[in-house]
Every structure is written in structure tokens, then in C-alpha cells.
PDB file of N, CA and C in Angstrom:
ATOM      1  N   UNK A   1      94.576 -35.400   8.712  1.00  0.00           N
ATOM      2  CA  UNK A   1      93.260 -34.885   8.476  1.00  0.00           C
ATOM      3  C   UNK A   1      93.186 -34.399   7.034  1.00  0.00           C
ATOM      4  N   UNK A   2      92.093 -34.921   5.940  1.00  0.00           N
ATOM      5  CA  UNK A   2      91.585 -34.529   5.228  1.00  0.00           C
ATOM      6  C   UNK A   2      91.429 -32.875   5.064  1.00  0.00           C
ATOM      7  N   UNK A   3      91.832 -32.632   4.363  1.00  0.00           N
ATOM      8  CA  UNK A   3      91.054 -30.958   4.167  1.00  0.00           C
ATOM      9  C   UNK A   3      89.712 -31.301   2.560  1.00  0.00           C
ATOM     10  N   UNK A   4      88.913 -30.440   2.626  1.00  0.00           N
ATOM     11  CA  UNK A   4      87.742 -30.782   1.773  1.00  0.00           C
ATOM     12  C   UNK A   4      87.899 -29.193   0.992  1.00  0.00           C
ATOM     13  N   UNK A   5      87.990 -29.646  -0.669  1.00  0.00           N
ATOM     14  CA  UNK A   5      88.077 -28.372  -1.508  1.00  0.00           C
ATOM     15  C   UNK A   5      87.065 -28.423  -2.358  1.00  0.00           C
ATOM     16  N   UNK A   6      86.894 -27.285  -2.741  1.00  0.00           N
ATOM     17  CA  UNK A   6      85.193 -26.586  -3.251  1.00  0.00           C
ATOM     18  C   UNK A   6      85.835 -26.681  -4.223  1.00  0.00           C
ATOM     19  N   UNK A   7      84.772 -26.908  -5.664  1.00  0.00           N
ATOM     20  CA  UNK A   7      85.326 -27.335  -6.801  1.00  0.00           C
ATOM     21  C   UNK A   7      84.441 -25.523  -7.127  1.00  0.00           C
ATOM     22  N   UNK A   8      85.128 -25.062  -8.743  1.00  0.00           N
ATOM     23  CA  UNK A   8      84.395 -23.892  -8.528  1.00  0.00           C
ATOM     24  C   UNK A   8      82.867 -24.702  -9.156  1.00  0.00           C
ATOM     25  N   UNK A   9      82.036 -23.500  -9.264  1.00  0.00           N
ATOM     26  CA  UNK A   9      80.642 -24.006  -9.766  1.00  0.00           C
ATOM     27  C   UNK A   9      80.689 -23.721 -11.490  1.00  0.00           C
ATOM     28  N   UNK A  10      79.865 -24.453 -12.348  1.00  0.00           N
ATOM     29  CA  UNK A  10      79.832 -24.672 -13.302  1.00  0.00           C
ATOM     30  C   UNK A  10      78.536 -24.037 -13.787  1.00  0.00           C
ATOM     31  N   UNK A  11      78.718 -23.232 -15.029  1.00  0.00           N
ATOM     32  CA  UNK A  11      77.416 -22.602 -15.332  1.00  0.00           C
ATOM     33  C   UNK A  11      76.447 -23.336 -15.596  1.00  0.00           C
ATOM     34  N   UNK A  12      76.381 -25.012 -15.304  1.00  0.00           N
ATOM     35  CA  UNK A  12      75.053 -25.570 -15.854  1.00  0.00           C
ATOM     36  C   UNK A  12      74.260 -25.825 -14.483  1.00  0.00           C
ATOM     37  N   UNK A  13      75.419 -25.705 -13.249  1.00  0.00           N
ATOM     38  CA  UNK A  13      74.788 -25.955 -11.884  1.00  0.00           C
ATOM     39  C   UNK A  13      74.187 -24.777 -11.405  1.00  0.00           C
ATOM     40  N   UNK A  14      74.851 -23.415 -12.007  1.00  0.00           N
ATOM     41  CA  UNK A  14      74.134 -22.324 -11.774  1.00  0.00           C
ATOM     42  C   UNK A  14      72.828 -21.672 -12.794  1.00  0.00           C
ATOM     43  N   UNK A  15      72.716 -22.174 -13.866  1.00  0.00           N
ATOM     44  CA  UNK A  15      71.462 -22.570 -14.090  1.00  0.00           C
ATOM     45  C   UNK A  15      70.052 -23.094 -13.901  1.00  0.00           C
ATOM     46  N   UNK A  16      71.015 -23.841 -13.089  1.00  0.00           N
ATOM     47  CA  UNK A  16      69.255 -24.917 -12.360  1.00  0.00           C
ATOM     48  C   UNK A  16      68.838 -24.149 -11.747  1.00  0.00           C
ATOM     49  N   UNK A  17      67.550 -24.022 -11.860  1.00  0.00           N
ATOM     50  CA  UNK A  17      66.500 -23.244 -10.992  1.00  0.00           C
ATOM     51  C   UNK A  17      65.414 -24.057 -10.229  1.00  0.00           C
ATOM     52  N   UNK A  18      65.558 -24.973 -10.338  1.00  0.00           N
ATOM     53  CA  UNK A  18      64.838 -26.379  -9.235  1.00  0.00           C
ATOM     54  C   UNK A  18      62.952 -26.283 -10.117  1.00  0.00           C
ATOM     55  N   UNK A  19      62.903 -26.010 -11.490  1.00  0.00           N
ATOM     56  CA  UNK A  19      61.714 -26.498 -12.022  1.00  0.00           C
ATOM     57  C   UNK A  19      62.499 -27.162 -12.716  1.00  0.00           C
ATOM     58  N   UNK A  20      61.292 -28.277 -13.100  1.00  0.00           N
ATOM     59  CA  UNK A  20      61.296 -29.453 -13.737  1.00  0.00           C
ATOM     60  C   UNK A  20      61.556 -29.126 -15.316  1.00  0.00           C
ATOM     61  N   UNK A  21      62.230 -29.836 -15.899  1.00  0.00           N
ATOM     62  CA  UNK A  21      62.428 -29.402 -17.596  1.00  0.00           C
ATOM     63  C   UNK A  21      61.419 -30.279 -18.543  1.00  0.00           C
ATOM     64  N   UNK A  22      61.244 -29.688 -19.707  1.00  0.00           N
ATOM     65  CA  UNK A  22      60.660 -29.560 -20.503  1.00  0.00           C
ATOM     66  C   UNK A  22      60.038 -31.251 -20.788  1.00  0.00           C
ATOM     67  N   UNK A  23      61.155 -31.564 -20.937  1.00  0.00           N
ATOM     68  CA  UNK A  23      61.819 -33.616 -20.947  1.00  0.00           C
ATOM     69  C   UNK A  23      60.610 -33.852 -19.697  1.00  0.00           C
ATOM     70  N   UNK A  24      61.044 -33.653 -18.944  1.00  0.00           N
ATOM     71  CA  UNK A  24      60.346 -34.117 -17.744  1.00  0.00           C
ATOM     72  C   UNK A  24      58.788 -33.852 -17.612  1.00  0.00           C
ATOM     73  N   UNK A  25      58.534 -33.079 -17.126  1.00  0.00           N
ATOM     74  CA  UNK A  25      56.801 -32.615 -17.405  1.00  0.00           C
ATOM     75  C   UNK A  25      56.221 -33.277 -18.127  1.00  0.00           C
ATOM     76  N   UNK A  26      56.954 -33.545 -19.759  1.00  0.00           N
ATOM     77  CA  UNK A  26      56.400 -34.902 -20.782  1.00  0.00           C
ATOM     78  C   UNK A  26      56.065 -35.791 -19.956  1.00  0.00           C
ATOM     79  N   UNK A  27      56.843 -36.258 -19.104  1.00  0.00           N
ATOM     80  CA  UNK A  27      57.181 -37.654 -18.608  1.00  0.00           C
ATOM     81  C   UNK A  27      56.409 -37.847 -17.829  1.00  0.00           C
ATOM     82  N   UNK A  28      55.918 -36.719 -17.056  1.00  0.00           N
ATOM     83  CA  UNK A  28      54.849 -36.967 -15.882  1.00  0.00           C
ATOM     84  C   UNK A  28      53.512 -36.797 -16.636  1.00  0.00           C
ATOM     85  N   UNK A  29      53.298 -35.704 -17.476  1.00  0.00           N
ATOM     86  CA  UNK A  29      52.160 -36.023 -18.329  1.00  0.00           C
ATOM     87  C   UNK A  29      51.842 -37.101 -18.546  1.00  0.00           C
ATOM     88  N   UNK A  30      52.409 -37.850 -19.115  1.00  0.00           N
ATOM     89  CA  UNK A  30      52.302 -39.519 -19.638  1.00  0.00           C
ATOM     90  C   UNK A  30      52.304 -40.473 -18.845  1.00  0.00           C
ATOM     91  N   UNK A  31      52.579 -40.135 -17.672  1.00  0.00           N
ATOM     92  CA  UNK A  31      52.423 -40.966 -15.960  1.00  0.00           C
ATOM     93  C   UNK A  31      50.980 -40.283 -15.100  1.00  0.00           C
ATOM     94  N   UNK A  32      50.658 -39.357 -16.081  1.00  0.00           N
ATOM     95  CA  UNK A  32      49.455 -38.790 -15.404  1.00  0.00           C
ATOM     96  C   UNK A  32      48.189 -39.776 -14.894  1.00  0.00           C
ATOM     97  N   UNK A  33      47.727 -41.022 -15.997  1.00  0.00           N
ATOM     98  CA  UNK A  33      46.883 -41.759 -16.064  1.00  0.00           C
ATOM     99  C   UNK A  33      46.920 -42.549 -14.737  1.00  0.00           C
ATOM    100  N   UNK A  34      48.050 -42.905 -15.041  1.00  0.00           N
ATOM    101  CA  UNK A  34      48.962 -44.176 -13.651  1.00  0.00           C
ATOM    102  C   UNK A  34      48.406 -42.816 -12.486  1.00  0.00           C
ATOM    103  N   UNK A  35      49.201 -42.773 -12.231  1.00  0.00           N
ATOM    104  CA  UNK A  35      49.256 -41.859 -10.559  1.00  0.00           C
ATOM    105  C   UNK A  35      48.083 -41.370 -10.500  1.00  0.00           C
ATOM    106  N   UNK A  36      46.996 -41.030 -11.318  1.00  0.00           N
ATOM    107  CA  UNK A  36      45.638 -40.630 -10.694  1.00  0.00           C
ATOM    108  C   UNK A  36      44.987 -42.003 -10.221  1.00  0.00           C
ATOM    109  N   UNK A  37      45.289 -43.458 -11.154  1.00  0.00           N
ATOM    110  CA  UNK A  37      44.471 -44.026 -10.645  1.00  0.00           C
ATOM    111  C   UNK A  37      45.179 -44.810  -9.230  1.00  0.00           C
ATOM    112  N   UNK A  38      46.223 -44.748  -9.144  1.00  0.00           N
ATOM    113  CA  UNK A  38      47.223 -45.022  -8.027  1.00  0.00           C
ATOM    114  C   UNK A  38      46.205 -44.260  -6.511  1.00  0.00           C
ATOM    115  N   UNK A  39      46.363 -42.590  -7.052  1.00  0.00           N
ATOM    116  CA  UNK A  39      45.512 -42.336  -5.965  1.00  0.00           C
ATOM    117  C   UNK A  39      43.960 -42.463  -5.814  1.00  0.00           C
ATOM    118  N   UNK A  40      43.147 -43.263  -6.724  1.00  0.00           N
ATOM    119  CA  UNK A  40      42.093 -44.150  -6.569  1.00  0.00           C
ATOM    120  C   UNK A  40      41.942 -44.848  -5.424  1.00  0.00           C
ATOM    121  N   UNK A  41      43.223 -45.742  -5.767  1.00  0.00           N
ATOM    122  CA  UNK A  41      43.397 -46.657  -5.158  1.00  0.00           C
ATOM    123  C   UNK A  41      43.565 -46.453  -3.799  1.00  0.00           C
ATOM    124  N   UNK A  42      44.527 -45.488  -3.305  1.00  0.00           N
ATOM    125  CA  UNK A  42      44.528 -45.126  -2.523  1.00  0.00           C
ATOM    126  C   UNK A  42      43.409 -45.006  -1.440  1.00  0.00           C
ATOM    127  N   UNK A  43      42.807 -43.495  -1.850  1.00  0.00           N
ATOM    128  CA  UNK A  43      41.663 -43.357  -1.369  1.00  0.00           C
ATOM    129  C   UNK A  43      40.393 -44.473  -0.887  1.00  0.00           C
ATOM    130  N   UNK A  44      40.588 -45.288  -1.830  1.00  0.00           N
ATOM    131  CA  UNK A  44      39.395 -46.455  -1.836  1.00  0.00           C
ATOM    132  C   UNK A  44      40.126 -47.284  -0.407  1.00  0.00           C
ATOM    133  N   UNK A  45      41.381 -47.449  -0.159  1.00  0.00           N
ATOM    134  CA  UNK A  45      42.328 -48.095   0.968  1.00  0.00           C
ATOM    135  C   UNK A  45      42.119 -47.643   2.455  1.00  0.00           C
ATOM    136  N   UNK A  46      41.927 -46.154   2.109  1.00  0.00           N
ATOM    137  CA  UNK A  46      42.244 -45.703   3.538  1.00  0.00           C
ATOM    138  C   UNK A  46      40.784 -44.967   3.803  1.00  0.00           C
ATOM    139  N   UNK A  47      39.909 -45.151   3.398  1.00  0.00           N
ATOM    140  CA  UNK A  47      38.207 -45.115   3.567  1.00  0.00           C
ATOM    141  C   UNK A  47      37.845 -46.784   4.060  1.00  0.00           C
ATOM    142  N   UNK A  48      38.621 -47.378   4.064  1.00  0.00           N
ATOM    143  CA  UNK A  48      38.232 -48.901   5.189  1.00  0.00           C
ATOM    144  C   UNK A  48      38.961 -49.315   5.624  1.00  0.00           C
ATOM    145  N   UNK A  49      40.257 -48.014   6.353  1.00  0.00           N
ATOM    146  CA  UNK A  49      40.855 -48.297   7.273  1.00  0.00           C
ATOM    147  C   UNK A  49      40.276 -49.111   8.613  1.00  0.00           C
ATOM    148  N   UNK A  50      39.165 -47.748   9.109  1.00  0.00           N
ATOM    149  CA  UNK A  50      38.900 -48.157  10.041  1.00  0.00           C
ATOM    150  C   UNK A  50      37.347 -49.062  10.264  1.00  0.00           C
ATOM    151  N   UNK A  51      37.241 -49.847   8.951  1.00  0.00           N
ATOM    152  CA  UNK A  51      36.062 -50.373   9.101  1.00  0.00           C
ATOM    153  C   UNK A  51      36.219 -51.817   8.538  1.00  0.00           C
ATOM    154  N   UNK A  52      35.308 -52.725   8.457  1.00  0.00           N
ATOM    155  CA  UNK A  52      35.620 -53.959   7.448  1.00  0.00           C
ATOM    156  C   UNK A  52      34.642 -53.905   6.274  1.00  0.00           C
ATOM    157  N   UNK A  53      35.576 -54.725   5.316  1.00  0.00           N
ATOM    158  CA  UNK A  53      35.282 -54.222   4.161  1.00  0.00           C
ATOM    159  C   UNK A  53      33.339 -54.766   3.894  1.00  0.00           C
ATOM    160  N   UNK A  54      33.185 -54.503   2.861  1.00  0.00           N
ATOM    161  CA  UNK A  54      31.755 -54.958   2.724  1.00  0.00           C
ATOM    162  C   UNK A  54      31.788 -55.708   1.302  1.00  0.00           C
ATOM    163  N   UNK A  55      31.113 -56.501   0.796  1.00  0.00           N
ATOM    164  CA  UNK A  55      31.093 -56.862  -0.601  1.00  0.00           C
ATOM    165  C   UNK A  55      31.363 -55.643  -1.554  1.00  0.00           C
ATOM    166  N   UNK A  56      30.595 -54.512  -1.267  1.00  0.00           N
ATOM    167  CA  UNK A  56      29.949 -53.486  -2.555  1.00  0.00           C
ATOM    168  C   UNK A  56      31.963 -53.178  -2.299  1.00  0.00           C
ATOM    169  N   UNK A  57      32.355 -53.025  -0.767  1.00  0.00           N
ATOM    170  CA  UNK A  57      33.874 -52.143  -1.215  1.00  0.00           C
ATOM    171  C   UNK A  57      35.160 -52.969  -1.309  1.00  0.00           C
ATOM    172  N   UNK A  58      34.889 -54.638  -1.528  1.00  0.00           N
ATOM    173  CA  UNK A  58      35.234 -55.131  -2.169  1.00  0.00           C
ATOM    174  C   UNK A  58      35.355 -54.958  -3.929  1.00  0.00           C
ATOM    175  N   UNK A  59      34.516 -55.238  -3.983  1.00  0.00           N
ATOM    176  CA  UNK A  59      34.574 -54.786  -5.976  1.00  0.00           C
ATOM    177  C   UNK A  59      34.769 -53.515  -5.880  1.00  0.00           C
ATOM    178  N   UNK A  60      35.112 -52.381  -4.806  1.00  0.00           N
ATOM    179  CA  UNK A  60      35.946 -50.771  -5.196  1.00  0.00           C
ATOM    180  C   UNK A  60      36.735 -51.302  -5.248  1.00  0.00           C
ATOM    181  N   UNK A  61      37.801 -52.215  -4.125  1.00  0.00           N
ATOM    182  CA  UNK A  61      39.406 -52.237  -4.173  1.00  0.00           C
ATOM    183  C   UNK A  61      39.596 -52.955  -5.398  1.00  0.00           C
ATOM    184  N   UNK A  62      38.802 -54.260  -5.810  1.00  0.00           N
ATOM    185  CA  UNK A  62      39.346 -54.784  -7.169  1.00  0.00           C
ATOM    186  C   UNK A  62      39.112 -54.087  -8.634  1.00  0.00           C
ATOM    187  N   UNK A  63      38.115 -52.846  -8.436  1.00  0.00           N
ATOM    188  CA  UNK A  63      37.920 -52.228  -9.842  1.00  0.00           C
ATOM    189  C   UNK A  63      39.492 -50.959  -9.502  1.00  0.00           C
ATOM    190  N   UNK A  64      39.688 -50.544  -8.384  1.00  0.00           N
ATOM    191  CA  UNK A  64      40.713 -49.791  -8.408  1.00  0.00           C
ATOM    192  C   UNK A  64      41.912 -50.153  -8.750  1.00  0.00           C
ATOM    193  N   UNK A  65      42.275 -51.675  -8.746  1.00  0.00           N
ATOM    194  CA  UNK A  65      43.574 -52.593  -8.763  1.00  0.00           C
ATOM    195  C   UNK A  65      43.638 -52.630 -10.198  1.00  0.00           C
ATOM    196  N   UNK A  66      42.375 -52.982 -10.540  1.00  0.00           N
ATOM    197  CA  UNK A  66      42.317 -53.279 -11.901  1.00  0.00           C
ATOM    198  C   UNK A  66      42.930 -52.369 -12.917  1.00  0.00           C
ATOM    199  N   UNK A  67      42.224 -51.026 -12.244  1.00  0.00           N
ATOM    200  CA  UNK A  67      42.257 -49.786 -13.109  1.00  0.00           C
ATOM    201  C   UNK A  67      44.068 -49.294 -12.727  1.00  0.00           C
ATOM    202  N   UNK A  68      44.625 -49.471 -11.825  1.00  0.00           N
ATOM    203  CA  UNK A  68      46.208 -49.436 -11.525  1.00  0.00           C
ATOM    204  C   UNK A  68      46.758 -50.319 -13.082  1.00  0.00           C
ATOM    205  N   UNK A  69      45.978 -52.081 -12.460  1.00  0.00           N
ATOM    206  CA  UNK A  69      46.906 -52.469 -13.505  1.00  0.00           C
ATOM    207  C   UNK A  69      46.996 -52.054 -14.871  1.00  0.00           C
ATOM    208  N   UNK A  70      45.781 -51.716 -15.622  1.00  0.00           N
ATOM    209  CA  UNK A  70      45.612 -51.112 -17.076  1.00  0.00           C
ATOM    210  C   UNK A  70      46.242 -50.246 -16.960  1.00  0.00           C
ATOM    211  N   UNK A  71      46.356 -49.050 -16.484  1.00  0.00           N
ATOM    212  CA  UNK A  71      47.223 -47.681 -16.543  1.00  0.00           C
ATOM    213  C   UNK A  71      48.690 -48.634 -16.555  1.00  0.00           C
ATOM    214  N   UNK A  72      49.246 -49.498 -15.659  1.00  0.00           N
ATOM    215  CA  UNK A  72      50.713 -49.863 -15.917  1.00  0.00           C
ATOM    216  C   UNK A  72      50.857 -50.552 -17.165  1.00  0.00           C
ATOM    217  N   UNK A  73      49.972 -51.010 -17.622  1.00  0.00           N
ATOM    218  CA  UNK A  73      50.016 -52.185 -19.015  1.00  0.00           C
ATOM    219  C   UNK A  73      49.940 -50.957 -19.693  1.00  0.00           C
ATOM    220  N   UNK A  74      49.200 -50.215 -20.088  1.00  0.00           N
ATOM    221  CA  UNK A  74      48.752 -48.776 -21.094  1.00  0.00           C
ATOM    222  C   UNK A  74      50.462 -47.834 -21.479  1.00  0.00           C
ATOM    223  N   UNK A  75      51.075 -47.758 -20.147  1.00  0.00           N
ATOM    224  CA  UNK A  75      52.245 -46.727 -19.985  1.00  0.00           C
ATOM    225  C   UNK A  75      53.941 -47.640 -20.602  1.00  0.00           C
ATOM    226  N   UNK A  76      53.428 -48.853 -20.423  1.00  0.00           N
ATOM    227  CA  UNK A  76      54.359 -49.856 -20.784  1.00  0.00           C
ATOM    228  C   UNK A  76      54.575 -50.392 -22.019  1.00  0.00           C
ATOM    229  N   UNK A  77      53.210 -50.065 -22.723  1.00  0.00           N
ATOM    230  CA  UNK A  77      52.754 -50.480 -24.055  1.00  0.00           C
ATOM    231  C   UNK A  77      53.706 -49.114 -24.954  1.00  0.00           C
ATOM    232  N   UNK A  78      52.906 -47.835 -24.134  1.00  0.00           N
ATOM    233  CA  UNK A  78      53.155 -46.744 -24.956  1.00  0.00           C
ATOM    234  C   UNK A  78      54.747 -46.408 -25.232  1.00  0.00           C
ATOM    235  N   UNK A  79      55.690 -46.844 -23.604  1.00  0.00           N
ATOM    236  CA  UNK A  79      56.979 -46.895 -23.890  1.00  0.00           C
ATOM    237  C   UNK A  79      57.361 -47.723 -24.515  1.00  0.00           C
ATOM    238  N   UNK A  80      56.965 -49.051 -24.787  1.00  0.00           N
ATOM    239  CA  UNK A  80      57.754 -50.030 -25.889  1.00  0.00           C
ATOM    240  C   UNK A  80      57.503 -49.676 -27.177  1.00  0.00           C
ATOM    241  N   UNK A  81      55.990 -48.877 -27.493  1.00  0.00           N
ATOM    242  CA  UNK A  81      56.310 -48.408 -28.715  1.00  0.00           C
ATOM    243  C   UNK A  81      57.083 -47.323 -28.962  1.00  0.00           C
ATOM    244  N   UNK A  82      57.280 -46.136 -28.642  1.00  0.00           N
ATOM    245  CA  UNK A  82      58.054 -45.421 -28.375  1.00  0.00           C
ATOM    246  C   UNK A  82      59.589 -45.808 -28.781  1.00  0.00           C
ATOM    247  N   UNK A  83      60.045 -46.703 -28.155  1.00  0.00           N
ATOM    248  CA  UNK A  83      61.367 -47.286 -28.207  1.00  0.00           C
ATOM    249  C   UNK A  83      61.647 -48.103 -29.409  1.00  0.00           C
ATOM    250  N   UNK A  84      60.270 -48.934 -29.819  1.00  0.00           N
ATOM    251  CA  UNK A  84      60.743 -49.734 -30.651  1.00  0.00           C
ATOM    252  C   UNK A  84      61.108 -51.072 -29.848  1.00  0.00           C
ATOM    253  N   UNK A  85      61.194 -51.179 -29.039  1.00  0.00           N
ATOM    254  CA  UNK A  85      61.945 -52.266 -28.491  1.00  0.00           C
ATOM    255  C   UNK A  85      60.592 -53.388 -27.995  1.00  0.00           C
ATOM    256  N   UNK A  86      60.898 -54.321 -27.482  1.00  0.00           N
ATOM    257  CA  UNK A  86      60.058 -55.504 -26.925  1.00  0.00           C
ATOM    258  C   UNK A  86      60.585 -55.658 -25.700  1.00  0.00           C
ATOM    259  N   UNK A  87      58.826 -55.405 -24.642  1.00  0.00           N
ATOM    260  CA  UNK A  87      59.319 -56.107 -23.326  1.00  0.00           C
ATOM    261  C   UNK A  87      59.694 -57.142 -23.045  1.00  0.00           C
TER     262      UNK A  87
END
């Protein structure tokens, strides 16, 4: 049988305080665009759950898709410049 030993703790693990760092928050800021229109999309999805769609909420789901895809092209653009690099 295995015995299992506790390593001691390290002052950077006792540091963490479970908020998000500085780095990060950037990161979601800049994902802000995306994920609002994500939950567009959403919303526009599960408002004809229980119904069939109609023309008018047809052109919602494709202006919402649309607006997904620009926010991913927009966030992809901004990281390749950022980097310097080419997708």
C-alpha cells in the first residue's frame, strides 16, 4: 500500500485568493464583445424552443450568427495583431 505525502504549501499557493488577476480580466474584457453576442444568440435559440420558427425569427438567428461570427473574426484579428504573428 501506497502511503500519500503532503508536500508543504508554497507561498504562491497561499496567496491565491480565487479572484481573477489583473492578466486575466484584460482577457475577458476583450472577450467581452464575443460572449455578449454569444448570449444573443442564445437567447434568440431558446425563445423558439418551443415554437417554429417564422421568417421575421429566421433573419434573428442569422443576424445573431452573423454577429457571433464578426465578434470571432474581430477578437482573432485583434490577437494576431497583438502577436504579430499570421493566422
Amino acid at each position: 500500500m501506497r502511503s500519500i505525502i503532503t508536500l508543504p504549501a508554497t507561498s504562491e499557493a497561499l496567496a491565491f485568493d480565487g479572484e481573477p488577476s489583473a492578466a486575466e480580466l484584460d482577457v475577458i474584457e476583450l472577450e467581452m464583445p464575443l460572449i455578449e453576442a454569444e448570449i444573443d444568440l442564445l437567447d434568440v435559440e431558446i425563445d423558439l424552443l418551443d415554437r417554429p420558427a417564422t421568417v421575421l425569427d429566421e433573419r434573428r438567428i442569422r443576424r445573431a450568427r452573423n454577429r457571433v461570427l464578426a465578434e470571432r473574426r474581430n477578437l482573432t484579428n485583434r490577437a494576431t495583431e497583438t502577436t504579430g504573428g499570421a493566422a
